[in-house]
C-alpha atoms as a PDB file:
ATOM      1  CA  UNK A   1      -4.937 -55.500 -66.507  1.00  0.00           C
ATOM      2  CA  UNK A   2      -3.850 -51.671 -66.392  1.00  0.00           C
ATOM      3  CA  UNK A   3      -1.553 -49.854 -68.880  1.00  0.00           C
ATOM      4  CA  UNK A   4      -0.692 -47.377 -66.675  1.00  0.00           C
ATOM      5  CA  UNK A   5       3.325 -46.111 -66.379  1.00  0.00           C
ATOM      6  CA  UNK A   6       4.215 -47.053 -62.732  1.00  0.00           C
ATOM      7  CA  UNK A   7       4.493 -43.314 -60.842  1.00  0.00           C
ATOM      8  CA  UNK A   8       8.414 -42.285 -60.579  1.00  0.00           C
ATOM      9  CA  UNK A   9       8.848 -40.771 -56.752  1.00  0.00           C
ATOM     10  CA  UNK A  10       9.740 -36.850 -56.897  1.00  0.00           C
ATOM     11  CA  UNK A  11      13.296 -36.535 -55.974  1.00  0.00           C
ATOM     12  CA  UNK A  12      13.896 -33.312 -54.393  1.00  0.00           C
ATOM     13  CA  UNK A  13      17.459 -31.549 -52.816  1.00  0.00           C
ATOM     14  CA  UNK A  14      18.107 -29.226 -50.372  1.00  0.00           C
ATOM     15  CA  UNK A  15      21.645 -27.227 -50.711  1.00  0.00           C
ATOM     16  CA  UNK A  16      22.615 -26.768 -47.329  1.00  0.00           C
ATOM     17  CA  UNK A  17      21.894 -23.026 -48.111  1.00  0.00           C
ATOM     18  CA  UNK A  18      17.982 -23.280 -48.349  1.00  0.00           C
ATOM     19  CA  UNK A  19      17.923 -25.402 -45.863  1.00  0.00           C
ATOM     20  CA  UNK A  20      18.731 -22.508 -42.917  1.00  0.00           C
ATOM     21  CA  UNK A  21      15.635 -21.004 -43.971  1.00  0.00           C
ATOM     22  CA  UNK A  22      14.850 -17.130 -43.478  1.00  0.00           C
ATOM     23  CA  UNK A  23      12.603 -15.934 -40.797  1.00  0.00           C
ATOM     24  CA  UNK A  24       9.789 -13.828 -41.687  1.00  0.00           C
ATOM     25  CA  UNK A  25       6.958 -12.431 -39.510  1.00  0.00           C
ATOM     26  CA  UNK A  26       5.027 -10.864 -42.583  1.00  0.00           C
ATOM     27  CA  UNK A  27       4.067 -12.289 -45.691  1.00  0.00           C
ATOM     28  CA  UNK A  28       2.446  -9.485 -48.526  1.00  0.00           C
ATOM     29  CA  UNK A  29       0.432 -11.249 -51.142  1.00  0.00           C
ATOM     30  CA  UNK A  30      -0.581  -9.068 -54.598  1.00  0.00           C
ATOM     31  CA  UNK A  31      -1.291 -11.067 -57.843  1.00  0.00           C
ATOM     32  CA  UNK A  32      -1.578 -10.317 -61.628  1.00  0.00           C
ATOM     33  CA  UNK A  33      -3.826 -12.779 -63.435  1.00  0.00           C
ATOM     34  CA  UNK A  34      -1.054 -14.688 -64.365  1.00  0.00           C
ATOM     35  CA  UNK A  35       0.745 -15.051 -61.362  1.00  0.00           C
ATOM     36  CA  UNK A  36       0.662 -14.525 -57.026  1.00  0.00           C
ATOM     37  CA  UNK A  37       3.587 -13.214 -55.964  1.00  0.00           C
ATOM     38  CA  UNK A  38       4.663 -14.214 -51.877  1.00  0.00           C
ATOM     39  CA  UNK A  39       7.174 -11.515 -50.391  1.00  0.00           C
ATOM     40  CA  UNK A  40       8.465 -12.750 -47.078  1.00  0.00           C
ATOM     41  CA  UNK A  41       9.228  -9.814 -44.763  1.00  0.00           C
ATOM     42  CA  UNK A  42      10.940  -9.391 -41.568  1.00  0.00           C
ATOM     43  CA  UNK A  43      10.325  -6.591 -39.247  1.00  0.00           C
ATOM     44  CA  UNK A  44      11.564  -6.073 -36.363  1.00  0.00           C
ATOM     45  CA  UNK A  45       9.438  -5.089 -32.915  1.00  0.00           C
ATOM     46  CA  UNK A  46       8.548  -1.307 -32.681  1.00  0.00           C
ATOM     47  CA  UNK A  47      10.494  -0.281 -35.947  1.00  0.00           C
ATOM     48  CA  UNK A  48       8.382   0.803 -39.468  1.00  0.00           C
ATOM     49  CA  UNK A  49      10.822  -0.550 -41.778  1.00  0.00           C
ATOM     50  CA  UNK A  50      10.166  -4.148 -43.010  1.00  0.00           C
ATOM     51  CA  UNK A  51      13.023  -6.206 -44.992  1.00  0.00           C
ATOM     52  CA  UNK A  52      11.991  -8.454 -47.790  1.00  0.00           C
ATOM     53  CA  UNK A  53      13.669 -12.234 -46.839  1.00  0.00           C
ATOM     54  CA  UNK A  54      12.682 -14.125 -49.726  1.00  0.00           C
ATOM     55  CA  UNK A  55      10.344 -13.631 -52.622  1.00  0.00           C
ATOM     56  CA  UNK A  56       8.414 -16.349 -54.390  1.00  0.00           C
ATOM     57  CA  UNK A  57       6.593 -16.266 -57.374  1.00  0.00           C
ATOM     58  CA  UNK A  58       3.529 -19.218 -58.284  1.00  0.00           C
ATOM     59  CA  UNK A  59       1.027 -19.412 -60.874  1.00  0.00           C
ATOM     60  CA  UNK A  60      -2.530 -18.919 -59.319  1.00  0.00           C
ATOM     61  CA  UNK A  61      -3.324 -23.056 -59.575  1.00  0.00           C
ATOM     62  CA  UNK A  62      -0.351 -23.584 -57.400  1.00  0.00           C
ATOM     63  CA  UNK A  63      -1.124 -20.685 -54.960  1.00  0.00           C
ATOM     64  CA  UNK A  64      -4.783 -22.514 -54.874  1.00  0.00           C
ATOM     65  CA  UNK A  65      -2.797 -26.086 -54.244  1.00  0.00           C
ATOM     66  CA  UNK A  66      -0.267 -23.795 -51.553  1.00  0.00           C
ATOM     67  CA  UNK A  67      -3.288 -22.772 -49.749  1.00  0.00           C
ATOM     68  CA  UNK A  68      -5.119 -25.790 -49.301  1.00  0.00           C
ATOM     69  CA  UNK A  69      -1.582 -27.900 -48.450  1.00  0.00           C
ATOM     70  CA  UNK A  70      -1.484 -25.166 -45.655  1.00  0.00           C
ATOM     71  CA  UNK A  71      -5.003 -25.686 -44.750  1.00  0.00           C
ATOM     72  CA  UNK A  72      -4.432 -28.997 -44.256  1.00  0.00           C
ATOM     73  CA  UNK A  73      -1.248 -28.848 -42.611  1.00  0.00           C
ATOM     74  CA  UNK A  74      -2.640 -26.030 -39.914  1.00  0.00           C
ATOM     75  CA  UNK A  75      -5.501 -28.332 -39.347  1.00  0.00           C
ATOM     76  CA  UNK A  76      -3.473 -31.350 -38.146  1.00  0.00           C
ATOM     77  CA  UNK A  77      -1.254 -28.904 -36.214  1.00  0.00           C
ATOM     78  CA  UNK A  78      -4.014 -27.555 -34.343  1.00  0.00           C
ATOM     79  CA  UNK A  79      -5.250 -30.996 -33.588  1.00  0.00           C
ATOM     80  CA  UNK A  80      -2.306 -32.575 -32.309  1.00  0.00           C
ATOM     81  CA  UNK A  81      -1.148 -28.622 -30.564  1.00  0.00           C
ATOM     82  CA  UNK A  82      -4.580 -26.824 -30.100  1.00  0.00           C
ATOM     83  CA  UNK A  83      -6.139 -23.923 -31.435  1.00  0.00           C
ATOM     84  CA  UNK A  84      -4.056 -21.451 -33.291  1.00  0.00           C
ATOM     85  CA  UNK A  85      -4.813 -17.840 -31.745  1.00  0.00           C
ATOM     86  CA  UNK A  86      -4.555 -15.019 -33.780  1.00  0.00           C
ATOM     87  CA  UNK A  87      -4.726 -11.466 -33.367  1.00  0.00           C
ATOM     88  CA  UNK A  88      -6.900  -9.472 -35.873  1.00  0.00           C
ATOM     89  CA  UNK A  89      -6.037  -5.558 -35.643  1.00  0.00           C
ATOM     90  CA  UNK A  90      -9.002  -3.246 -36.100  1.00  0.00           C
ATOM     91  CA  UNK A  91      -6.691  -1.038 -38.078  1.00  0.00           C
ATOM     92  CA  UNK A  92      -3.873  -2.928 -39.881  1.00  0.00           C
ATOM     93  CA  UNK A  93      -1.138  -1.047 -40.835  1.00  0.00           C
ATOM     94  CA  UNK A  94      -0.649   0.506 -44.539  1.00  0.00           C
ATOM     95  CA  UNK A  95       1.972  -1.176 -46.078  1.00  0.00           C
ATOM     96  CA  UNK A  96       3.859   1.198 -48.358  1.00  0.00           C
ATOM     97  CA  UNK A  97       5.271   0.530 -51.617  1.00  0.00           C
ATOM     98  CA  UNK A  98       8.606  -0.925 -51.937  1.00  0.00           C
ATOM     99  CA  UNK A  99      11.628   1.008 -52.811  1.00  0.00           C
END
């Protein structure tokens, strides 16, 4: 016979803000060691100025839990869509401080 609490299930809301989303076709990752910090960007085609959408800030344990939760996710996607192509510049663009 276990002891154990029963597990509560996470309740979670959406305002109907958040749930639009933002679009963003860059992400820049930098990190202390405390913390990785996620700025969305949006760019638009043939222009040099990127906007930043959404920031979010994570400690590095749940960056390491982010990744893998997209590894995972990316690998049933592929599976049920098909490979993922990606292109890999030769020369990525600098990305410049923000201001």
């Amino acid at each position: 016979m276990s002891h154990e609490k029963p597990r509560k299930a996470l309740e979670i809301q959406l305002e109907k803000e958040i749930a639009q989303g933002v679009y963003a076709n860059l992400a820049v990752v930098t990190h202390t060691d405390a913390e990785v910090t996620l700025d969305f960007v949006y760019v638009q085609p043939q222009e040099i100025l990127g906007t930043v959408r959404s920031r979010v800030i994570v400690s590095p344990r749940h960056a390491k839990r982010l990744f893998l939760a997209l590894q995972e996710n990316l690998g049933r996607y592929e599976r049920a869509f098909g490979e993922i192509k990606i292109d890999v510049p030769s020369d990525p663009p600098e990305i410049q401080p923000y201001h």
